[in-house]
C-alpha atoms as a PDB file:
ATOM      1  CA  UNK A   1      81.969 134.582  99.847  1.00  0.00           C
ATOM      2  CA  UNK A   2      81.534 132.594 103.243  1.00  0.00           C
ATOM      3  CA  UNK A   3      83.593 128.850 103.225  1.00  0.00           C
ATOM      4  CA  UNK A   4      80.018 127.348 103.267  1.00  0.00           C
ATOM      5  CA  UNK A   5      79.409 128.913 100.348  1.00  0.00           C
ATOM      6  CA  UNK A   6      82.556 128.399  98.207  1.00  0.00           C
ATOM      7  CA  UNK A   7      82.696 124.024  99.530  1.00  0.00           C
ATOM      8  CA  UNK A   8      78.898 124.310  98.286  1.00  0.00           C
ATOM      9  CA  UNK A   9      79.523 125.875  94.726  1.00  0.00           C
ATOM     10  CA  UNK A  10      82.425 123.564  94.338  1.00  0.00           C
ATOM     11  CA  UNK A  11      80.651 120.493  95.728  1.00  0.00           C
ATOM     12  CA  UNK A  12      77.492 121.647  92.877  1.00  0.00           C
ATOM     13  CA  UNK A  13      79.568 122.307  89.853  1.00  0.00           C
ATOM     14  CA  UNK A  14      81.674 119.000  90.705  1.00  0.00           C
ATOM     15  CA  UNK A  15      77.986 117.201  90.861  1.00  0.00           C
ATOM     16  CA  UNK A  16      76.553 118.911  87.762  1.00  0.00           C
ATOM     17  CA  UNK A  17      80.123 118.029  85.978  1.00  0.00           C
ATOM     18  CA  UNK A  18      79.468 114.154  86.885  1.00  0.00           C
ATOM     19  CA  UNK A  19      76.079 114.552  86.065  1.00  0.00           C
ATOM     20  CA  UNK A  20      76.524 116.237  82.366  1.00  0.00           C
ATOM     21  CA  UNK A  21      78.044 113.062  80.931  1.00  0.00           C
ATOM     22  CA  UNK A  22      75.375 110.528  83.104  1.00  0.00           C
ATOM     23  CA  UNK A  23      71.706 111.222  81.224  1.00  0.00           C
ATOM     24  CA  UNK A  24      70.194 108.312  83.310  1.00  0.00           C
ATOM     25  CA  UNK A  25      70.932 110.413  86.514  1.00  0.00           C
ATOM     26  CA  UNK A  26      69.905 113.496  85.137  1.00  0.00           C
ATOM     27  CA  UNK A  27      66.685 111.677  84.031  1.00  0.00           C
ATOM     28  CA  UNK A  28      65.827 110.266  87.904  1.00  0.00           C
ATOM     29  CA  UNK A  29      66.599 113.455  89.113  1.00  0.00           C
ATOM     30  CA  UNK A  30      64.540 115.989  86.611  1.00  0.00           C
ATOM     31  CA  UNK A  31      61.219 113.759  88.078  1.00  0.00           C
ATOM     32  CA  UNK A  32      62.188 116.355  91.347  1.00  0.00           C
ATOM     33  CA  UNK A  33      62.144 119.676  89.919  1.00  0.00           C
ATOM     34  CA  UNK A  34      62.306 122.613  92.848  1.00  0.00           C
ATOM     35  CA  UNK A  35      62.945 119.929  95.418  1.00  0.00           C
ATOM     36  CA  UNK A  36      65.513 121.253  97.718  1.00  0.00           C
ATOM     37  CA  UNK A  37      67.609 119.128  99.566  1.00  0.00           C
ATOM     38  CA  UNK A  38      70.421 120.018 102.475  1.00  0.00           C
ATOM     39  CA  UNK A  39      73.096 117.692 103.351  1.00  0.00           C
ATOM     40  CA  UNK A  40      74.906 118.298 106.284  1.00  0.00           C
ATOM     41  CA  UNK A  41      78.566 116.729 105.787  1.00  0.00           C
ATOM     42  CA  UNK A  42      80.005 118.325 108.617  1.00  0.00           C
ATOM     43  CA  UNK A  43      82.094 120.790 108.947  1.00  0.00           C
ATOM     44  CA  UNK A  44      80.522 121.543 105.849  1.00  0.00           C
ATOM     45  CA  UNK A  45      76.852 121.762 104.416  1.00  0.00           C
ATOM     46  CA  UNK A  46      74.950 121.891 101.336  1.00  0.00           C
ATOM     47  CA  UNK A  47      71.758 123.179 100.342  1.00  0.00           C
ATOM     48  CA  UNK A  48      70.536 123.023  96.983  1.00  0.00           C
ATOM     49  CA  UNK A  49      67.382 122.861  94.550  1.00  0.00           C
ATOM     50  CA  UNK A  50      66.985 120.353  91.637  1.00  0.00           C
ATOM     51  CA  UNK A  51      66.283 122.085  88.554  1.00  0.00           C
ATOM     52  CA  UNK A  52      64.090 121.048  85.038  1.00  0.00           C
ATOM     53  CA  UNK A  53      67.200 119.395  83.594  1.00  0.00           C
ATOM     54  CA  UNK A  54      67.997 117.271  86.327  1.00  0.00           C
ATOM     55  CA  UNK A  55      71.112 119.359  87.433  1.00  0.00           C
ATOM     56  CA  UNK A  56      71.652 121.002  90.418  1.00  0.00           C
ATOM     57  CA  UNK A  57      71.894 124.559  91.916  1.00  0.00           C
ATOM     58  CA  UNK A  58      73.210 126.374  95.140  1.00  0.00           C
ATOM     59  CA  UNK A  59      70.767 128.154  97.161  1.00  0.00           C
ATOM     60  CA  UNK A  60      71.807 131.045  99.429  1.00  0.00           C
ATOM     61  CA  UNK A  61      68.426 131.491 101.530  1.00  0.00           C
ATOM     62  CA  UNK A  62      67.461 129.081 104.113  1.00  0.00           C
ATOM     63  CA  UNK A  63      64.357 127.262 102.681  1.00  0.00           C
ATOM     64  CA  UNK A  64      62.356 124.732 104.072  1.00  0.00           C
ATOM     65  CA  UNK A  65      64.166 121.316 102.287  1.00  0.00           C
ATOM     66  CA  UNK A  66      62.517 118.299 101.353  1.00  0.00           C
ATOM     67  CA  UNK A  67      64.995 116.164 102.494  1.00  0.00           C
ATOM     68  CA  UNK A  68      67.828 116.817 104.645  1.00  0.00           C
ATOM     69  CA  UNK A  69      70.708 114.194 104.869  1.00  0.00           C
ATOM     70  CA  UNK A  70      73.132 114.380 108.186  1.00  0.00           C
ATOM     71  CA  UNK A  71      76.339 111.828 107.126  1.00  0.00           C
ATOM     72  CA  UNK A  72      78.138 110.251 110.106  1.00  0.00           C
ATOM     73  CA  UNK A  73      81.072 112.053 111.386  1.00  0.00           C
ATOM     74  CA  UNK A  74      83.808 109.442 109.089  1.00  0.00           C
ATOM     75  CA  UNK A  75      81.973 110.160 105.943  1.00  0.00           C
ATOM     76  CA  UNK A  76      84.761 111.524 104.366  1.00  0.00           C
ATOM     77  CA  UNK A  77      87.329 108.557 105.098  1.00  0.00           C
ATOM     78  CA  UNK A  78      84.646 106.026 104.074  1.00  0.00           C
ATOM     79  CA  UNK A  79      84.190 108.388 100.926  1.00  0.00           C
ATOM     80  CA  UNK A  80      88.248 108.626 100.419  1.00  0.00           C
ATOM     81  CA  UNK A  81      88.883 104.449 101.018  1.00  0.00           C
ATOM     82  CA  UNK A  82      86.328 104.228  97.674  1.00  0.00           C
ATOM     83  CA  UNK A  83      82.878 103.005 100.123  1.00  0.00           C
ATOM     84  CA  UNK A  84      80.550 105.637  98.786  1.00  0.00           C
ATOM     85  CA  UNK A  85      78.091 102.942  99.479  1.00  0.00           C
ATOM     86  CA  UNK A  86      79.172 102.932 103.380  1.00  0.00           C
ATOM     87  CA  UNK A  87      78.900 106.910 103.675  1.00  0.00           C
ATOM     88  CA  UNK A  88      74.733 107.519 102.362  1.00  0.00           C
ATOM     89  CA  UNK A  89      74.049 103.962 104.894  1.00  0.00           C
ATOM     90  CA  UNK A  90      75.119 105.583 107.848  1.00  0.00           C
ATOM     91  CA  UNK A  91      73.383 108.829 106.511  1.00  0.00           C
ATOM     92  CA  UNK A  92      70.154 109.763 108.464  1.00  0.00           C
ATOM     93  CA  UNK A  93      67.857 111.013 106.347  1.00  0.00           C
ATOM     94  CA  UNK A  94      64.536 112.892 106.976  1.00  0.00           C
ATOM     95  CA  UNK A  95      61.951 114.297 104.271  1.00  0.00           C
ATOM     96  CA  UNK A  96      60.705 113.042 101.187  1.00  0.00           C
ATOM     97  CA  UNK A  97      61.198 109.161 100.738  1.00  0.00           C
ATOM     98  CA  UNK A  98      61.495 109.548  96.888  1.00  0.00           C
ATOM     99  CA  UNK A  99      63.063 112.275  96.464  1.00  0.00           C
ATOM    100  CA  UNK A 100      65.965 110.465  99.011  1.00  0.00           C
ATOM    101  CA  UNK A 101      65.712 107.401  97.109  1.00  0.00           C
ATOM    102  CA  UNK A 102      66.716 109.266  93.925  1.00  0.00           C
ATOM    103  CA  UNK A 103      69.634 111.281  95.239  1.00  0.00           C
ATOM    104  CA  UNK A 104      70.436 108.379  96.935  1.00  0.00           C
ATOM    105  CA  UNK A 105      70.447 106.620  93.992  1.00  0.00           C
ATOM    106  CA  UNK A 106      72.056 108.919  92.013  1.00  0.00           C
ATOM    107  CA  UNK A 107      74.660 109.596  94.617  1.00  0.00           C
ATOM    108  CA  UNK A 108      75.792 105.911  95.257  1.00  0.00           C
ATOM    109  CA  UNK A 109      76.420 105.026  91.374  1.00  0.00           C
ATOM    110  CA  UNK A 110      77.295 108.406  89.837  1.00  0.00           C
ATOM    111  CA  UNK A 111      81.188 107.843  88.938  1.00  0.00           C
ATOM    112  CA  UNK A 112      83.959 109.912  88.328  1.00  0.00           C
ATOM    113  CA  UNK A 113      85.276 109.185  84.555  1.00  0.00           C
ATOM    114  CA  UNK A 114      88.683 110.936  85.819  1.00  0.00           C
ATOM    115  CA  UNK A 115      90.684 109.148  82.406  1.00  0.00           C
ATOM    116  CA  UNK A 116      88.220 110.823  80.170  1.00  0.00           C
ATOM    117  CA  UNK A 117      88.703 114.526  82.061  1.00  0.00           C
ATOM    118  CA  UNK A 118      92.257 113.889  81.984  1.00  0.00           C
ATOM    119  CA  UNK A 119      92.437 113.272  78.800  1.00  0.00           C
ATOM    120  CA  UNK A 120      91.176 115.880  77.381  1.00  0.00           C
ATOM    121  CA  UNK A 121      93.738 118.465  79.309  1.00  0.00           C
ATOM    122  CA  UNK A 122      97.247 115.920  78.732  1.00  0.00           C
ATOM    123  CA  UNK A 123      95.990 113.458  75.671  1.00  0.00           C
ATOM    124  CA  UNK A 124      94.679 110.122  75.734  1.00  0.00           C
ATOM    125  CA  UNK A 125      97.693 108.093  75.987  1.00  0.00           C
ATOM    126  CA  UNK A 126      99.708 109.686  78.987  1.00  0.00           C
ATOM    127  CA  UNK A 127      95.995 110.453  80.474  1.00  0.00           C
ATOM    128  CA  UNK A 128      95.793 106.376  80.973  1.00  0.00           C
ATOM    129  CA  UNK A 129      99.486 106.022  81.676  1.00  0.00           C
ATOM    130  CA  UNK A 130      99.245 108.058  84.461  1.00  0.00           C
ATOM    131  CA  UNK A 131      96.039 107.315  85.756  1.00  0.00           C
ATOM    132  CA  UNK A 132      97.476 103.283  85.990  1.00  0.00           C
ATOM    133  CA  UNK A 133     100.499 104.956  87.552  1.00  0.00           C
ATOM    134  CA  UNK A 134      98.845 106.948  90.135  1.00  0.00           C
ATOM    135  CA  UNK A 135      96.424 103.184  91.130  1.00  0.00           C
ATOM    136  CA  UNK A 136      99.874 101.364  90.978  1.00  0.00           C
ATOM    137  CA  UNK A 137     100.954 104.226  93.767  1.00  0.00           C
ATOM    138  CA  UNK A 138      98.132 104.030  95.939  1.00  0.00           C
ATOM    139  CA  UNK A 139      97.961 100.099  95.955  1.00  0.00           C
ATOM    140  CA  UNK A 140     101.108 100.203  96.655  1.00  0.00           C
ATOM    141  CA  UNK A 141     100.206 102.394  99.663  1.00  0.00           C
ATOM    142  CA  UNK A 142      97.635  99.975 100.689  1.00  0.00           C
ATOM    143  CA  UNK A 143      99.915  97.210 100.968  1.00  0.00           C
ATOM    144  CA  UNK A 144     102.518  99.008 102.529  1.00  0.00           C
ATOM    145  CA  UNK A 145     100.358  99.975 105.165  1.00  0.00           C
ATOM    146  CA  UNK A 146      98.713  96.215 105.413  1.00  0.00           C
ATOM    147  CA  UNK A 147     102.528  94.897 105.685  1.00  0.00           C
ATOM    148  CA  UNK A 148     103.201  97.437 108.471  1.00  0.00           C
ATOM    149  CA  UNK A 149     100.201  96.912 110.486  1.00  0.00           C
ATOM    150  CA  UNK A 150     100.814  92.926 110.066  1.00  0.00           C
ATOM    151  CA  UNK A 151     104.393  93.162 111.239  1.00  0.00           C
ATOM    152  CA  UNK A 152     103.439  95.633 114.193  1.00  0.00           C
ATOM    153  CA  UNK A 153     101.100  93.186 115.186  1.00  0.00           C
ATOM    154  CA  UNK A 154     103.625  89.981 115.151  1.00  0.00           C
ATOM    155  CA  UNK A 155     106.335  91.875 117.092  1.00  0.00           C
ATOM    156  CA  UNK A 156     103.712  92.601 119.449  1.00  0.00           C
ATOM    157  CA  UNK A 157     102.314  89.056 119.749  1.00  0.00           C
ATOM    158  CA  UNK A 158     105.373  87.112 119.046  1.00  0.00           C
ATOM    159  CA  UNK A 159     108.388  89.081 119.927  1.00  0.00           C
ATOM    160  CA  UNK A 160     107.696  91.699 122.643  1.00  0.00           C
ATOM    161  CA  UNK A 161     105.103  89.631 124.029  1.00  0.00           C
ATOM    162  CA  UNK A 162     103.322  92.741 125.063  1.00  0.00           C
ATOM    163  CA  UNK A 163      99.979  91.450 123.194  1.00  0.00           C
ATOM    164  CA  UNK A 164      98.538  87.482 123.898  1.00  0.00           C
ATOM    165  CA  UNK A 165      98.214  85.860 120.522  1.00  0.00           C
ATOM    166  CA  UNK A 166      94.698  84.386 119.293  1.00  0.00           C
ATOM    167  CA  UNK A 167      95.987  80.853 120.035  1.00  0.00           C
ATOM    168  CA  UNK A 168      96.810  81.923 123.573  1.00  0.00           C
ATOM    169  CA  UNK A 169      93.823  83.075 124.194  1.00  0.00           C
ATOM    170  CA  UNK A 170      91.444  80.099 123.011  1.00  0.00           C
ATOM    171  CA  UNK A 171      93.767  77.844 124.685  1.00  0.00           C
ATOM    172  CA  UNK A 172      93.414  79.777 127.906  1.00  0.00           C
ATOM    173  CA  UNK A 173      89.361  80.004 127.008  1.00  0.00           C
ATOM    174  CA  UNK A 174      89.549  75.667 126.658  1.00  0.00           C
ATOM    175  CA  UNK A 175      91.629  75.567 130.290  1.00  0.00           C
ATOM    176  CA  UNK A 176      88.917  77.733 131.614  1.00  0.00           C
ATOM    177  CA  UNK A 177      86.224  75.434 129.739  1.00  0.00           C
ATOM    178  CA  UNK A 178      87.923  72.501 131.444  1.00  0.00           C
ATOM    179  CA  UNK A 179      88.415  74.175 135.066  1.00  0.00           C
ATOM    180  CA  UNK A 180      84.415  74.955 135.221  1.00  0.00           C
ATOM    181  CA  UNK A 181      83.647  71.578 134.193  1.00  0.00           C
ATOM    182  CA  UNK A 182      85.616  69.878 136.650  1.00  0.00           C
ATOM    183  CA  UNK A 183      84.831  72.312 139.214  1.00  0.00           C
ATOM    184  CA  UNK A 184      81.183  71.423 138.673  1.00  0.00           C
ATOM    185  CA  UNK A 185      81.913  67.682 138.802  1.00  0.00           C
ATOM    186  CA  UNK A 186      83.696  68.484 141.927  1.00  0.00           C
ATOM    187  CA  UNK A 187      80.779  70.254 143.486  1.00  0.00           C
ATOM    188  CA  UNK A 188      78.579  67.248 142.558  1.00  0.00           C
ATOM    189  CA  UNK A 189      80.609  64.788 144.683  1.00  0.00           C
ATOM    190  CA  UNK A 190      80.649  66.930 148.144  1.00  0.00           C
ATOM    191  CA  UNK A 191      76.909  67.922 147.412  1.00  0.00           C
ATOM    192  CA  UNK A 192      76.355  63.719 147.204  1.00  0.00           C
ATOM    193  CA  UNK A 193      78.481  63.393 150.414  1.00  0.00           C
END
């Protein structure tokens, strides 16, 4: 079995796992039955066919899609930083304009109930506990980075002086402002003389 063809059967059954416990997704997408779609997520791609339920299955032959969907090169750290939204926006997208829409659709508000999986391998009870410990973590994460950046940035500014600071730089874009206009008044007195 080829890489392309292991990410694809894991990127399916992950899909068709979301989509078992979502009947409103399964719903938009059984209107599409034998519509094949390729996404092209690089380094990896999918191609896949809709089937009567609404769920979705890996095709190994090179058919003809209805609607192929190329993702931008940083679709994977917009997916990872939580903008799902971001990554199909930037998609291009060629084919069938419904049958898009719907994956589209389906693919922007299908959501991961990872508490509910979890819970059914550790319990409820340490399932949430570590679920709120493992947000706490990556917040935590967030701001550390956001603190690091921000202090980077004022011993740059303030200390090292190796960057100008915002106010620096309006101030010098108001002396500039200034300079012009006078210039301009000056060039109106010798052009009178």
């Amino acid at each position: 079995m080829s890489a392309d063809t292991l990410s694809s059967a894991i990127f399916i059954r992950a899909v068709n796992h979301l989509l078992s416990s979502e009947s409103w997704a399964r719903e938009r997408l059984a209107k599409f039955p034998q519509k094949v779609a390729y996404i092209n997520a690089v380094p990896i791609e999918f191609l896949f066919v809709v089937d009567q339920d609404g769920l979705l299955e890996t095709l190994e032959i090179s058919e003809s899609p209805d609607v192929s969907i190329a993702l931008s090169g940083d679709w994977l750290m917009k997916a990872i930083s939580g903008q799902a939204g971001a990554v199909l926006a930037s998609a291009k997208i060629s084919g069938s304009a419904d049958f898009a829409e719907a994956l589209s659709f389906v693919f922007k508000n299908l959501r991961w109930d990872a508490e509910a999986d979890l819970s059914a391998w550790i319990g409820d009870i340490p399932a949430r506990r570590g679920l709120q410990t493992l947000r706490q973590c990556l917040a935590w994460q967030r701001d550390a980075s956001v603190s690091f950046i921000e202090n980077v940035k004022e011993f740059l500014v303030e200390e090292s002086r190796q960057l100008i600071g915002k106010n620096e730089v309006n101030e010098f874009g108001r002396a500039v402002s200034i300079l012009r206009d006078d210039l301009a008044r000056l060039e109106q007195r010798v052009s009178r003389t």
